[in-house]
PDB file of N, CA and C in Angstrom:
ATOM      1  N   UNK A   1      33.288  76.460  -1.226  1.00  0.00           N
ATOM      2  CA  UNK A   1      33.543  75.079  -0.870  1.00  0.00           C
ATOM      3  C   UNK A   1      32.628  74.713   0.286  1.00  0.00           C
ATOM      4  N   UNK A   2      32.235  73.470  -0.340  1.00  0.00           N
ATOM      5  CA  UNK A   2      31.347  73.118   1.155  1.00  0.00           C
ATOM      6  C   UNK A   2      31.598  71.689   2.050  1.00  0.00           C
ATOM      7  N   UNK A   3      31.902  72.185   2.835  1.00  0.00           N
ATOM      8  CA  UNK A   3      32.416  70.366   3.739  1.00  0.00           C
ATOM      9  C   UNK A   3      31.500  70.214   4.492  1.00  0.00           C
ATOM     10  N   UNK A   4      31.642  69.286   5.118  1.00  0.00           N
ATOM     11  CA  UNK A   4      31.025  68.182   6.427  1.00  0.00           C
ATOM     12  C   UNK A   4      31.608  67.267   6.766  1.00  0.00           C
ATOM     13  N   UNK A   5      31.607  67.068   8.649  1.00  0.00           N
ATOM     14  CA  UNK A   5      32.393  66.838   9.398  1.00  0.00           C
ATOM     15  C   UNK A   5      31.557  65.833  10.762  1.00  0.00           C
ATOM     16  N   UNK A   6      31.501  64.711  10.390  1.00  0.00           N
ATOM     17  CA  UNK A   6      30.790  63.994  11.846  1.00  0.00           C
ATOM     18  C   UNK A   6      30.957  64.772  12.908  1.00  0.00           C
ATOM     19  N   UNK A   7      29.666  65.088  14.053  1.00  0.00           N
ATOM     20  CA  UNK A   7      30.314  65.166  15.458  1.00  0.00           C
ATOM     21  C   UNK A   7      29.219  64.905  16.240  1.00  0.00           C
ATOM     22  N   UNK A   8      29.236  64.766  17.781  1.00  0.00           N
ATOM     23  CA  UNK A   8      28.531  64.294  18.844  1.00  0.00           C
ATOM     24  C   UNK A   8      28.375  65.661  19.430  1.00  0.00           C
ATOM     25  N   UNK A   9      28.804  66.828  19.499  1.00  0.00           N
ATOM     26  CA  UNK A   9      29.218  67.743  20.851  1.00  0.00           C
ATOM     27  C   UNK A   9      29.284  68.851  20.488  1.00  0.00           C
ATOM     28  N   UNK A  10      29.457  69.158  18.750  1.00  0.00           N
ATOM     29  CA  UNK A  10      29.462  69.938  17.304  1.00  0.00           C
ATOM     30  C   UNK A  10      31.162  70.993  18.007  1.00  0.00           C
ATOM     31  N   UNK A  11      31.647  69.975  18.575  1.00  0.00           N
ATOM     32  CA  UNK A  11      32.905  70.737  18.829  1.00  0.00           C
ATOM     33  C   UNK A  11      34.285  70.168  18.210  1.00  0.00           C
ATOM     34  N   UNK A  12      34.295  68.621  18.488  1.00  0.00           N
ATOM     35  CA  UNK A  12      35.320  67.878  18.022  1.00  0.00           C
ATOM     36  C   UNK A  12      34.443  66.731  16.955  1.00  0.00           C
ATOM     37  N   UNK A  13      35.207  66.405  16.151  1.00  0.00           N
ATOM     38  CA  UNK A  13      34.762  65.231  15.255  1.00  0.00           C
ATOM     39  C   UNK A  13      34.318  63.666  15.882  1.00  0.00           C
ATOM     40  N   UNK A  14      33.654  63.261  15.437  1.00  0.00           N
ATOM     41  CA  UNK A  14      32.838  62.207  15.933  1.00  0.00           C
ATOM     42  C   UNK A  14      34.052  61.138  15.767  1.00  0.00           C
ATOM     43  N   UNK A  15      34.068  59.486  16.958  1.00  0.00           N
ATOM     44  CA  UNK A  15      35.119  58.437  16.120  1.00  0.00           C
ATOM     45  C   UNK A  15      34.281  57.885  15.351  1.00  0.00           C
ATOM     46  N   UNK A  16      33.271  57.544  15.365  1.00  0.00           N
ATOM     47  CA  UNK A  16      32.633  56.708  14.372  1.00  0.00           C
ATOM     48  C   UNK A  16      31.369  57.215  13.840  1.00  0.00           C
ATOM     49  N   UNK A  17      31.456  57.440  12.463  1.00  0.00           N
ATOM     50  CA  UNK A  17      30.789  58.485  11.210  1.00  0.00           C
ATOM     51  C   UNK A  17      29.374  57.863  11.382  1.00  0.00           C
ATOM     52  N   UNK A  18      29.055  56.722  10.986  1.00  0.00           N
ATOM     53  CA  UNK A  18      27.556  56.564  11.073  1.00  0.00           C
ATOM     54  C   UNK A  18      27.482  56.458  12.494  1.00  0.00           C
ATOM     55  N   UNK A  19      27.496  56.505  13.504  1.00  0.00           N
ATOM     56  CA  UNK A  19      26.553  56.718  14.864  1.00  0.00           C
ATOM     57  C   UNK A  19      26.819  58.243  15.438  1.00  0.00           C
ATOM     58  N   UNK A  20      27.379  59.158  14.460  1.00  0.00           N
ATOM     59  CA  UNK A  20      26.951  60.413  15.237  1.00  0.00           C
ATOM     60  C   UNK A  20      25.901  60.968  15.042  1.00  0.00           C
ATOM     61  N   UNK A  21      25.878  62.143  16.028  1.00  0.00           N
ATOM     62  CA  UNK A  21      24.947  62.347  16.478  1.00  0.00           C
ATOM     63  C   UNK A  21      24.224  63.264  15.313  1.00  0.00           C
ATOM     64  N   UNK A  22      25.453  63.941  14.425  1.00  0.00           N
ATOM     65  CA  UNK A  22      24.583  64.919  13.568  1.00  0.00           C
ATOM     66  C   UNK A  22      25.962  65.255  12.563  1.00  0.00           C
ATOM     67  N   UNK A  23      25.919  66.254  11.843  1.00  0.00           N
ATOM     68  CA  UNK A  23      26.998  66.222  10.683  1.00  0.00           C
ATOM     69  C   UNK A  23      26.877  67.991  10.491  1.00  0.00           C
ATOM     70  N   UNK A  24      28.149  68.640  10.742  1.00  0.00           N
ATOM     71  CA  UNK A  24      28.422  69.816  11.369  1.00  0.00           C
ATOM     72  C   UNK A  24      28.298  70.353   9.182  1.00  0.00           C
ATOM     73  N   UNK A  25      27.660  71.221   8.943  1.00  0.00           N
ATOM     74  CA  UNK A  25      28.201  71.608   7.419  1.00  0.00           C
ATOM     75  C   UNK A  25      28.634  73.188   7.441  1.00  0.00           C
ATOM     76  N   UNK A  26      29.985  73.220   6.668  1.00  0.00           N
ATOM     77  CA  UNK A  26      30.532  74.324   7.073  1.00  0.00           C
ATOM     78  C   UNK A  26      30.571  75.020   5.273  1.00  0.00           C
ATOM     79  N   UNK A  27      30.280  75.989   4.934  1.00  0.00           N
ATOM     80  CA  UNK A  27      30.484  77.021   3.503  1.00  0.00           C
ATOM     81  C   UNK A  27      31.584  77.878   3.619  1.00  0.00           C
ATOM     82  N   UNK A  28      32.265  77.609   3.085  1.00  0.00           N
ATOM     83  CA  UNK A  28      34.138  78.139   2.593  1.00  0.00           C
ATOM     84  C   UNK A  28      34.209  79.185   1.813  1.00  0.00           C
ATOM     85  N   UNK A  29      33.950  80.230   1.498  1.00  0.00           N
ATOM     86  CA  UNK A  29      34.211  81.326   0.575  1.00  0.00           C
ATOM     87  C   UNK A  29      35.257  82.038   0.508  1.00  0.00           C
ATOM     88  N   UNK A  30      36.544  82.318  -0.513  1.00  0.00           N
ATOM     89  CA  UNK A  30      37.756  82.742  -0.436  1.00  0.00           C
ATOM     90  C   UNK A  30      38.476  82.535   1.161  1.00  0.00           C
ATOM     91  N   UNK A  31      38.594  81.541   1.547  1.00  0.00           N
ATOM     92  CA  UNK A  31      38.822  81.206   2.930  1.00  0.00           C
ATOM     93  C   UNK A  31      38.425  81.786   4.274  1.00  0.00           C
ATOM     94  N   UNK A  32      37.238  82.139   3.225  1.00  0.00           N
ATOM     95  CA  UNK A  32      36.246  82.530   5.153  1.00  0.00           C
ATOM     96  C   UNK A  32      35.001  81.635   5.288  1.00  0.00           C
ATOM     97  N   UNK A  33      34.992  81.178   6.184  1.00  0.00           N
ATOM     98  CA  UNK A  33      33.585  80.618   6.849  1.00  0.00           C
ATOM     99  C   UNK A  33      32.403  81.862   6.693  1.00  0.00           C
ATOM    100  N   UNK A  34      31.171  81.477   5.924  1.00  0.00           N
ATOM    101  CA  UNK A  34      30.403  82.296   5.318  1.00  0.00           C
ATOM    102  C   UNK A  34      29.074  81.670   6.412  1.00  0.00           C
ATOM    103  N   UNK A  35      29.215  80.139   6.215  1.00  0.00           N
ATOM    104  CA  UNK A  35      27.838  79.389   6.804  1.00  0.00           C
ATOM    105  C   UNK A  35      28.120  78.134   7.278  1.00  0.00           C
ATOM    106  N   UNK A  36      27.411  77.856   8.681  1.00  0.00           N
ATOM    107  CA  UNK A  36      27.807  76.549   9.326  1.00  0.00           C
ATOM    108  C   UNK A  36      26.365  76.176   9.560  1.00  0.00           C
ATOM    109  N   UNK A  37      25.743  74.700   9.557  1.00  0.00           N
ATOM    110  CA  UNK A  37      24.567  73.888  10.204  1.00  0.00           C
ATOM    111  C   UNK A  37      25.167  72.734  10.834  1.00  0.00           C
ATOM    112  N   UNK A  38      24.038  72.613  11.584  1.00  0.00           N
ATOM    113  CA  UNK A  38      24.103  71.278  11.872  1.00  0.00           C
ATOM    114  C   UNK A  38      22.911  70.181  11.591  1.00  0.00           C
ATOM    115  N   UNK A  39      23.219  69.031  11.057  1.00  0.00           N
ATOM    116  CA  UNK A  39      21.994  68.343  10.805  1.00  0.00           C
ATOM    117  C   UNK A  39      21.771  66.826  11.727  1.00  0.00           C
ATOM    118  N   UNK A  40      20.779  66.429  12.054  1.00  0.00           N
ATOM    119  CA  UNK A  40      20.857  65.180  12.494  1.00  0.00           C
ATOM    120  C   UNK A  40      21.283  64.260  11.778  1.00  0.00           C
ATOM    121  N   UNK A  41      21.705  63.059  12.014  1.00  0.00           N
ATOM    122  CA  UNK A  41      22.375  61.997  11.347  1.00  0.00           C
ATOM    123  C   UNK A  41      21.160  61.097  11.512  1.00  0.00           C
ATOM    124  N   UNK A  42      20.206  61.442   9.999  1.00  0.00           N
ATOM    125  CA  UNK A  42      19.451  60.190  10.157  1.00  0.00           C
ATOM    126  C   UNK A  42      19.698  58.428   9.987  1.00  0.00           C
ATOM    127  N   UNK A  43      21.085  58.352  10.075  1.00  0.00           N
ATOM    128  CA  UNK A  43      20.979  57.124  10.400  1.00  0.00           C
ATOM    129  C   UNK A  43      21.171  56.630  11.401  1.00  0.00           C
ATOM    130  N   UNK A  44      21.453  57.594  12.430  1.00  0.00           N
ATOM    131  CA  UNK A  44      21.817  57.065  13.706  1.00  0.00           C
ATOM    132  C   UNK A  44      20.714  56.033  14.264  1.00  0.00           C
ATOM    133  N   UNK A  45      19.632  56.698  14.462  1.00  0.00           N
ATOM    134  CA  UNK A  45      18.550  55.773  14.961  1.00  0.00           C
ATOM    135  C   UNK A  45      18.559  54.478  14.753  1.00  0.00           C
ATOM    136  N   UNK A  46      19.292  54.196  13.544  1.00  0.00           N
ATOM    137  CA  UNK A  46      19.027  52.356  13.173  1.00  0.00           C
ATOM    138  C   UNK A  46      20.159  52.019  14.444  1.00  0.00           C
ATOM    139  N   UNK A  47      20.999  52.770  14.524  1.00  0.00           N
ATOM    140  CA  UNK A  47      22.117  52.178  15.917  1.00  0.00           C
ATOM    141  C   UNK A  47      21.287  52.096  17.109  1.00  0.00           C
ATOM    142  N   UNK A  48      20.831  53.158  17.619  1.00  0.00           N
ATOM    143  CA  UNK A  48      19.934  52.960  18.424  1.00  0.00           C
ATOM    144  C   UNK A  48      19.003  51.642  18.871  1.00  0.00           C
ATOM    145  N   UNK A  49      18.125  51.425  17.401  1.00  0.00           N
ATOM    146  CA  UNK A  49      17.244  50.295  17.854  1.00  0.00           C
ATOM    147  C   UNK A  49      18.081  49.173  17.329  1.00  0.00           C
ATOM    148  N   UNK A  50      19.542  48.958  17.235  1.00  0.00           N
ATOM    149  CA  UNK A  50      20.096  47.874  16.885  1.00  0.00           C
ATOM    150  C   UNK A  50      19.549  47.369  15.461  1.00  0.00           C
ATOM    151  N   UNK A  51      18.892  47.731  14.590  1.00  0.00           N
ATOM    152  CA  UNK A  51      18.597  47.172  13.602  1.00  0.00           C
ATOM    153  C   UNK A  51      19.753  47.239  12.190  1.00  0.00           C
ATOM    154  N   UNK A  52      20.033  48.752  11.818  1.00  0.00           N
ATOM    155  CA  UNK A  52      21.208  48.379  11.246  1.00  0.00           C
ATOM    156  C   UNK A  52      20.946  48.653   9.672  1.00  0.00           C
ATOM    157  N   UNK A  53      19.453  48.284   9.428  1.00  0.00           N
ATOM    158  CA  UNK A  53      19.633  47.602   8.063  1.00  0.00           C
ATOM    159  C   UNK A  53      19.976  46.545   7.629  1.00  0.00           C
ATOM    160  N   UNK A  54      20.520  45.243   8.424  1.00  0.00           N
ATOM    161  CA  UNK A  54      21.463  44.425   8.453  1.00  0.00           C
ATOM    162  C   UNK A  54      20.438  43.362   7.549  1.00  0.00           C
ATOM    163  N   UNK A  55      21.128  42.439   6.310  1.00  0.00           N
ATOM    164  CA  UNK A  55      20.504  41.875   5.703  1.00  0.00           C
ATOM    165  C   UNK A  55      21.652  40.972   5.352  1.00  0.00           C
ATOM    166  N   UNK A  56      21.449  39.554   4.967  1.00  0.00           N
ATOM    167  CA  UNK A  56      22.237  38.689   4.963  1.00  0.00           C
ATOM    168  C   UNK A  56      22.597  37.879   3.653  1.00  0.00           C
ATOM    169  N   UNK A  57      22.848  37.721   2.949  1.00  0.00           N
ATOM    170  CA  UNK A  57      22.650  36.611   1.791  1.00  0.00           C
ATOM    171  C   UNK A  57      23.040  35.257   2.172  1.00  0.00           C
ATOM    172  N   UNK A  58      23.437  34.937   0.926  1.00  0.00           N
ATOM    173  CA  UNK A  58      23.581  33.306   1.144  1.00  0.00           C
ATOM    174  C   UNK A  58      24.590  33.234   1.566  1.00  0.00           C
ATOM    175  N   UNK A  59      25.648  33.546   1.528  1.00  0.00           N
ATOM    176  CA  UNK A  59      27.582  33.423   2.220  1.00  0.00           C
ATOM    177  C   UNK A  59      27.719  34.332   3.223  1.00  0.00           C
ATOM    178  N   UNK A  60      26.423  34.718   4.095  1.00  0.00           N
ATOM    179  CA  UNK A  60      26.187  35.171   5.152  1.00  0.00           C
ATOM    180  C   UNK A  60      27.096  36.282   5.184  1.00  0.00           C
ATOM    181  N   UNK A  61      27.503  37.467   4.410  1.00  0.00           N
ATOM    182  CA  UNK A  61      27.809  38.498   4.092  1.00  0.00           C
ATOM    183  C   UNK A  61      27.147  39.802   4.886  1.00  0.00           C
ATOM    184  N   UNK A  62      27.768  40.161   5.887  1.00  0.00           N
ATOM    185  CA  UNK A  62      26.493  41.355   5.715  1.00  0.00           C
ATOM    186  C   UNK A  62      26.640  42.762   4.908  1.00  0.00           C
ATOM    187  N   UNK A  63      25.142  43.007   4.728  1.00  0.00           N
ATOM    188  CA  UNK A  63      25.336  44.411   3.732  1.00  0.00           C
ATOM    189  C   UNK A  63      24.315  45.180   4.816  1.00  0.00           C
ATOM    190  N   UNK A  64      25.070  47.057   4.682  1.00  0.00           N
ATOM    191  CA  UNK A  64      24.985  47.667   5.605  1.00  0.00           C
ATOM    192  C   UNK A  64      24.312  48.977   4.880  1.00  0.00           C
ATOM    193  N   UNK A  65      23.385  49.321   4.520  1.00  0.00           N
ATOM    194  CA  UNK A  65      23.017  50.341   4.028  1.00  0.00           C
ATOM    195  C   UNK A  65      23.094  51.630   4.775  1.00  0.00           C
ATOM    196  N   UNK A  66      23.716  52.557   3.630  1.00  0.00           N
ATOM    197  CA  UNK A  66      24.040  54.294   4.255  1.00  0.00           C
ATOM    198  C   UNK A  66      23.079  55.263   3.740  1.00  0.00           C
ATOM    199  N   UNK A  67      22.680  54.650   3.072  1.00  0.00           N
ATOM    200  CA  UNK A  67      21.530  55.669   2.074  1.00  0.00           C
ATOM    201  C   UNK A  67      21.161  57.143   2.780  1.00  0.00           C
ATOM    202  N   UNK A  68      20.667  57.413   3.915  1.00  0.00           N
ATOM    203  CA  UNK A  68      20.482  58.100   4.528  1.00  0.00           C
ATOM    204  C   UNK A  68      21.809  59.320   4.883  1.00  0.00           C
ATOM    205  N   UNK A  69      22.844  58.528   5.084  1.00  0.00           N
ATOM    206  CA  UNK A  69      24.594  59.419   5.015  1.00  0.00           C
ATOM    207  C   UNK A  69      24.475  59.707   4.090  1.00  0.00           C
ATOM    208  N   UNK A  70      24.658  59.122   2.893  1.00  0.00           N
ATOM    209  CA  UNK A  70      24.803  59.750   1.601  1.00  0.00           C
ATOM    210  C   UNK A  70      23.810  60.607   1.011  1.00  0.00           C
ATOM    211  N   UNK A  71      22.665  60.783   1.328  1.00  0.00           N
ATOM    212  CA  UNK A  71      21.777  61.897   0.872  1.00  0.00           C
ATOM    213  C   UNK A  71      22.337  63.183   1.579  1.00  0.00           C
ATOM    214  N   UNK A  72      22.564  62.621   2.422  1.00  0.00           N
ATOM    215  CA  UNK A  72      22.691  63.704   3.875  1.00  0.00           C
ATOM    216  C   UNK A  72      23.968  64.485   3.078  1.00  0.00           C
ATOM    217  N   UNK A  73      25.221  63.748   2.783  1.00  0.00           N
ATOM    218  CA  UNK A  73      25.865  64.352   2.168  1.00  0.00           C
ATOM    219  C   UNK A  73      26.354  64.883   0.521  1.00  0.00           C
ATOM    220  N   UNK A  74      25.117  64.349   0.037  1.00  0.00           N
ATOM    221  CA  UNK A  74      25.547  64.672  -1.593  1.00  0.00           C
ATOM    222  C   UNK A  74      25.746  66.347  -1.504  1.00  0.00           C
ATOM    223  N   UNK A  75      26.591  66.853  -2.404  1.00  0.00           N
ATOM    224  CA  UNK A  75      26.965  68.067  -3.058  1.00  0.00           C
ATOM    225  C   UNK A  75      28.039  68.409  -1.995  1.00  0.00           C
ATOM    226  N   UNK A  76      28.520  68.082  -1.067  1.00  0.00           N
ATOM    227  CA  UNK A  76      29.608  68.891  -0.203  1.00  0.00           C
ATOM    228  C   UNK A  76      30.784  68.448  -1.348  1.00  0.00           C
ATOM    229  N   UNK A  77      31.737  69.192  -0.650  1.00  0.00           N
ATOM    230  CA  UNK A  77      33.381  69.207  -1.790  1.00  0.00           C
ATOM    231  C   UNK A  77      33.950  68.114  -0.889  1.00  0.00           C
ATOM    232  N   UNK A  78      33.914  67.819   0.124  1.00  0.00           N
ATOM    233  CA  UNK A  78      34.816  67.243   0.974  1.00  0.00           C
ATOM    234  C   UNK A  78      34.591  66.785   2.484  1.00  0.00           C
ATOM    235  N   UNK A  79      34.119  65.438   2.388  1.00  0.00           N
ATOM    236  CA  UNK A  79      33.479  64.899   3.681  1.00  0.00           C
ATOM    237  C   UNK A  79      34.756  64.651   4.751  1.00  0.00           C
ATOM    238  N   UNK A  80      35.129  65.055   6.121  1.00  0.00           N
ATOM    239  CA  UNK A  80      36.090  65.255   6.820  1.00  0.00           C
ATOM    240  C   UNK A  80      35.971  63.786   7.994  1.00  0.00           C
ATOM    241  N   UNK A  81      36.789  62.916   8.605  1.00  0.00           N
ATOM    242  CA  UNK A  81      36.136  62.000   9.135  1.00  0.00           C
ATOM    243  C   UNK A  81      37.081  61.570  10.400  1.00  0.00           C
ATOM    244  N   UNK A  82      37.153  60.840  10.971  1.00  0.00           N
ATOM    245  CA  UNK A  82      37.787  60.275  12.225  1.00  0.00           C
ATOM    246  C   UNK A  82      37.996  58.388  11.974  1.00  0.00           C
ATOM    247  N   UNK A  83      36.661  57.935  12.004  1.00  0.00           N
ATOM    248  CA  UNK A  83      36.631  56.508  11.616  1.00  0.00           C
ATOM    249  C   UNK A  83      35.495  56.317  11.155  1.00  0.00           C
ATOM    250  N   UNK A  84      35.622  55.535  10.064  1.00  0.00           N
ATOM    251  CA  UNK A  84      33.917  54.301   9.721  1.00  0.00           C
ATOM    252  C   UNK A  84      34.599  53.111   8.884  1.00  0.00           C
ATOM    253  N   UNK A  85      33.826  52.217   9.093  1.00  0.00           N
ATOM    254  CA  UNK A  85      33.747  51.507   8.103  1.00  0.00           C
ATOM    255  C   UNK A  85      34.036  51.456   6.939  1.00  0.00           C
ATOM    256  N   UNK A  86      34.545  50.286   6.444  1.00  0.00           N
ATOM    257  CA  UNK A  86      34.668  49.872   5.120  1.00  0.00           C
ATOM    258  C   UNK A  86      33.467  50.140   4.120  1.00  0.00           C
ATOM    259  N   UNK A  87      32.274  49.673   4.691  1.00  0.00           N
ATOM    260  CA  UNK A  87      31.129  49.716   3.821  1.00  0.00           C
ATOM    261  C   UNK A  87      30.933  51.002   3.361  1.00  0.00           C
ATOM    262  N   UNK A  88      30.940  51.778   4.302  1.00  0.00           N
ATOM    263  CA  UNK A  88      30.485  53.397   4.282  1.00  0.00           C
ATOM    264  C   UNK A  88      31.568  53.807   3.591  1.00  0.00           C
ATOM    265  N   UNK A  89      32.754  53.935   3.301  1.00  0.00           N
ATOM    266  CA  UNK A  89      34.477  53.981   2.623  1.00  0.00           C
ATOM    267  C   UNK A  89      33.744  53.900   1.083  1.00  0.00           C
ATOM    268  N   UNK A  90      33.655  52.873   0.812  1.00  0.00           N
ATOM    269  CA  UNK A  90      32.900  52.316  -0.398  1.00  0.00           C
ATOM    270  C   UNK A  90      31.937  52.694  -1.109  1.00  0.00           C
ATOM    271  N   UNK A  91      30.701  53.108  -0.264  1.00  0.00           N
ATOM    272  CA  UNK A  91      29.694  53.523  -0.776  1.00  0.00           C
ATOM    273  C   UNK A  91      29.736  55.225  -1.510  1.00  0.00           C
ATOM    274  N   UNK A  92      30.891  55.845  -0.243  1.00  0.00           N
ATOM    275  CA  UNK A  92      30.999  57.185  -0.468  1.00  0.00           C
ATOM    276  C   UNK A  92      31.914  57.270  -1.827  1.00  0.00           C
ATOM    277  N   UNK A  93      32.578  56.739  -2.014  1.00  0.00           N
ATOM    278  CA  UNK A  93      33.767  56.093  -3.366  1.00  0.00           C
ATOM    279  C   UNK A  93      32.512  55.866  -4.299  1.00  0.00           C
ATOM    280  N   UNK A  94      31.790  55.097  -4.311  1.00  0.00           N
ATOM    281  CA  UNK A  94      30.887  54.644  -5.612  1.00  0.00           C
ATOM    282  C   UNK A  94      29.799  56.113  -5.932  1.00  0.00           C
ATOM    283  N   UNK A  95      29.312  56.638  -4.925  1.00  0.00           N
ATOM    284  CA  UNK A  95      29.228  58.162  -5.099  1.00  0.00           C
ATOM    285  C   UNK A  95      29.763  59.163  -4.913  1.00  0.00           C
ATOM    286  N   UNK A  96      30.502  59.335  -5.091  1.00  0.00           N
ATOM    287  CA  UNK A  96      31.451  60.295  -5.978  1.00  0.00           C
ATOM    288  C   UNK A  96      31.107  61.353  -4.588  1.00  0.00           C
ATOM    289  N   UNK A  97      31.278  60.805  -3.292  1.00  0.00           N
ATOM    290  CA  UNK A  97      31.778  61.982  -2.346  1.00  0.00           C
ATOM    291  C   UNK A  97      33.236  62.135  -1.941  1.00  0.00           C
ATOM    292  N   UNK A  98      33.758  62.703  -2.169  1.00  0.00           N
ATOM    293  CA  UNK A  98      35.044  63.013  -1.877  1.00  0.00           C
ATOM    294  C   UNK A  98      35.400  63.175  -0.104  1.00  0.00           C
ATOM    295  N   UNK A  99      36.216  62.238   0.435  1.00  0.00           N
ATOM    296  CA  UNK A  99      36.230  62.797   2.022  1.00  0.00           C
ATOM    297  C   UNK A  99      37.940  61.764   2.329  1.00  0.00           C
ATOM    298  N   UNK A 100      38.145  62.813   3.378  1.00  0.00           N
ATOM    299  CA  UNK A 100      39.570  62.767   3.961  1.00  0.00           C
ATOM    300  C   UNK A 100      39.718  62.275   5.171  1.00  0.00           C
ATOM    301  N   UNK A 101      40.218  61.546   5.913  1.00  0.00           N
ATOM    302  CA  UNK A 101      40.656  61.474   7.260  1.00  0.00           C
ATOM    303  C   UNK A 101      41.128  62.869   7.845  1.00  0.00           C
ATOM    304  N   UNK A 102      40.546  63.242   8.796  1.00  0.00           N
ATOM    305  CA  UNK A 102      40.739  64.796   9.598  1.00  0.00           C
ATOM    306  C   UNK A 102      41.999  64.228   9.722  1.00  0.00           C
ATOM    307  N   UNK A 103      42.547  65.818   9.862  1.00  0.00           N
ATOM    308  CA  UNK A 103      44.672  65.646  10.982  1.00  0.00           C
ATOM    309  C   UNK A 103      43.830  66.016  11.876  1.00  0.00           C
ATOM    310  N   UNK A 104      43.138  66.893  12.301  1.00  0.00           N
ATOM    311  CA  UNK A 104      42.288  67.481  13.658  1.00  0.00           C
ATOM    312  C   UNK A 104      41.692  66.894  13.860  1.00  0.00           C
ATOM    313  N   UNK A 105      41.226  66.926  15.645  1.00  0.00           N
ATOM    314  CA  UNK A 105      40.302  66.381  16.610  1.00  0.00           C
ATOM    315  C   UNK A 105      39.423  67.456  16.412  1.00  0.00           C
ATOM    316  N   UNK A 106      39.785  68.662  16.769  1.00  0.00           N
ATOM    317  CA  UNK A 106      38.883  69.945  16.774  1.00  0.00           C
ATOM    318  C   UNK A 106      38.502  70.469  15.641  1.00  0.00           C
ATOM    319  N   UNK A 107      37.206  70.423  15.847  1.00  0.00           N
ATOM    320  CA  UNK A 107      36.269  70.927  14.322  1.00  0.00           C
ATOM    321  C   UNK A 107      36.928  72.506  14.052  1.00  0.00           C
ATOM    322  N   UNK A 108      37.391  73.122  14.873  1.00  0.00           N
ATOM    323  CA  UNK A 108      37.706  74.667  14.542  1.00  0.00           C
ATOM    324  C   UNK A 108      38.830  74.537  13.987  1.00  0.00           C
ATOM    325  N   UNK A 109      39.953  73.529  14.417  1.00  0.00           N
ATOM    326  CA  UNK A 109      41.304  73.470  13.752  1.00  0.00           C
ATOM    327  C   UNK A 109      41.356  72.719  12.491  1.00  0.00           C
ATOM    328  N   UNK A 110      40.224  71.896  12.164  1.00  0.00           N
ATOM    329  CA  UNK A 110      40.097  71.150  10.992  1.00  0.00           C
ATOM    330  C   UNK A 110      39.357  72.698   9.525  1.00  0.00           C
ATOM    331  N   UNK A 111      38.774  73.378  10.384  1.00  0.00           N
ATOM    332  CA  UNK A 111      38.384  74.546   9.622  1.00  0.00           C
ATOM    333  C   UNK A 111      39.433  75.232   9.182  1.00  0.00           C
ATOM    334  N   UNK A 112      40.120  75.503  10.448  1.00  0.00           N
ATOM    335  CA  UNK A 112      40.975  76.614   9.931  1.00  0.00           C
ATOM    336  C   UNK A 112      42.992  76.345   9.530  1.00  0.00           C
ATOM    337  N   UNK A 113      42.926  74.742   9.057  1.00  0.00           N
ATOM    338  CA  UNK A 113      43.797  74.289   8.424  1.00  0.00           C
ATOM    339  C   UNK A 113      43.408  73.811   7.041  1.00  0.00           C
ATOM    340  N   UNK A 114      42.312  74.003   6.290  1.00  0.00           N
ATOM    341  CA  UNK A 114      42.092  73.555   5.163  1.00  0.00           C
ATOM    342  C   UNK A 114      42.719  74.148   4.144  1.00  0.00           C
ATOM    343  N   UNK A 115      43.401  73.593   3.384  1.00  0.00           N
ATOM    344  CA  UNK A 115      44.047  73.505   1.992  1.00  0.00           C
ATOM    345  C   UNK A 115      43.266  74.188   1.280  1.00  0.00           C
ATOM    346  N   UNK A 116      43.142  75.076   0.271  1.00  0.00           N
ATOM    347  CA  UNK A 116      42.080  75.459  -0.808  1.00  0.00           C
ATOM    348  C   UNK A 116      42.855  75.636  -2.026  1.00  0.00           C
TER     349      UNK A 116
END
């Protein structure tokens, strides 16, 4: 099993999924931790320079592109989270990533309470 877990500090889970800092990925084998990374969150940067992606239509809607999250996370079993957005909720739903609201703050207790 393979998850991923927002975080800023790679200790506790991030509150908000697209502006962390990086995305902790943990490999589950008969309930042992086999392999952990960490990757940058290339979308953070659009937070950074305020840009966003932000694009508008005519009923002044905005649309928020994740493209970058979602590459980041295709193939995990189970994306683990704190808070995001609706948009990002959605997008991960229309691709078929599977992810839960953490019960844990702590990335070690969110590890070592997982269901299998």
């Amino acid at each position: 099993m393979k998850i991923a877990i927002p975080t800023n500090d790679r200790k506790t889970i991030a509150a908000h999924t697209g502006k962390c800092r990086e995305f902790a990925f943990f490999e589950i084998e008969n309930g042992k931790l086999i392999s952990e990374k960490f990757e940058e969150n290339l979308h953070a940067h659009h937070h950074e320079d305020g840009c966003c992606n932000h694009h508008h239509d005519s009923n002044e809607k905005k649309y928020h592109s994740h493209a970058e999250i979602l590459n980041q996370l295709s193939g995990v079993d189970k994306f683990y989270y704190y808070g995001m957005g609706m948009g990002l909720r959605n997008e991960l739903t229309e691709n078929h990533i599977n992810f839960e609201k953490a019960k844990y703050f702590e990335i070690r207790e969110i590890i070592e309470n997982l269901n299998f």
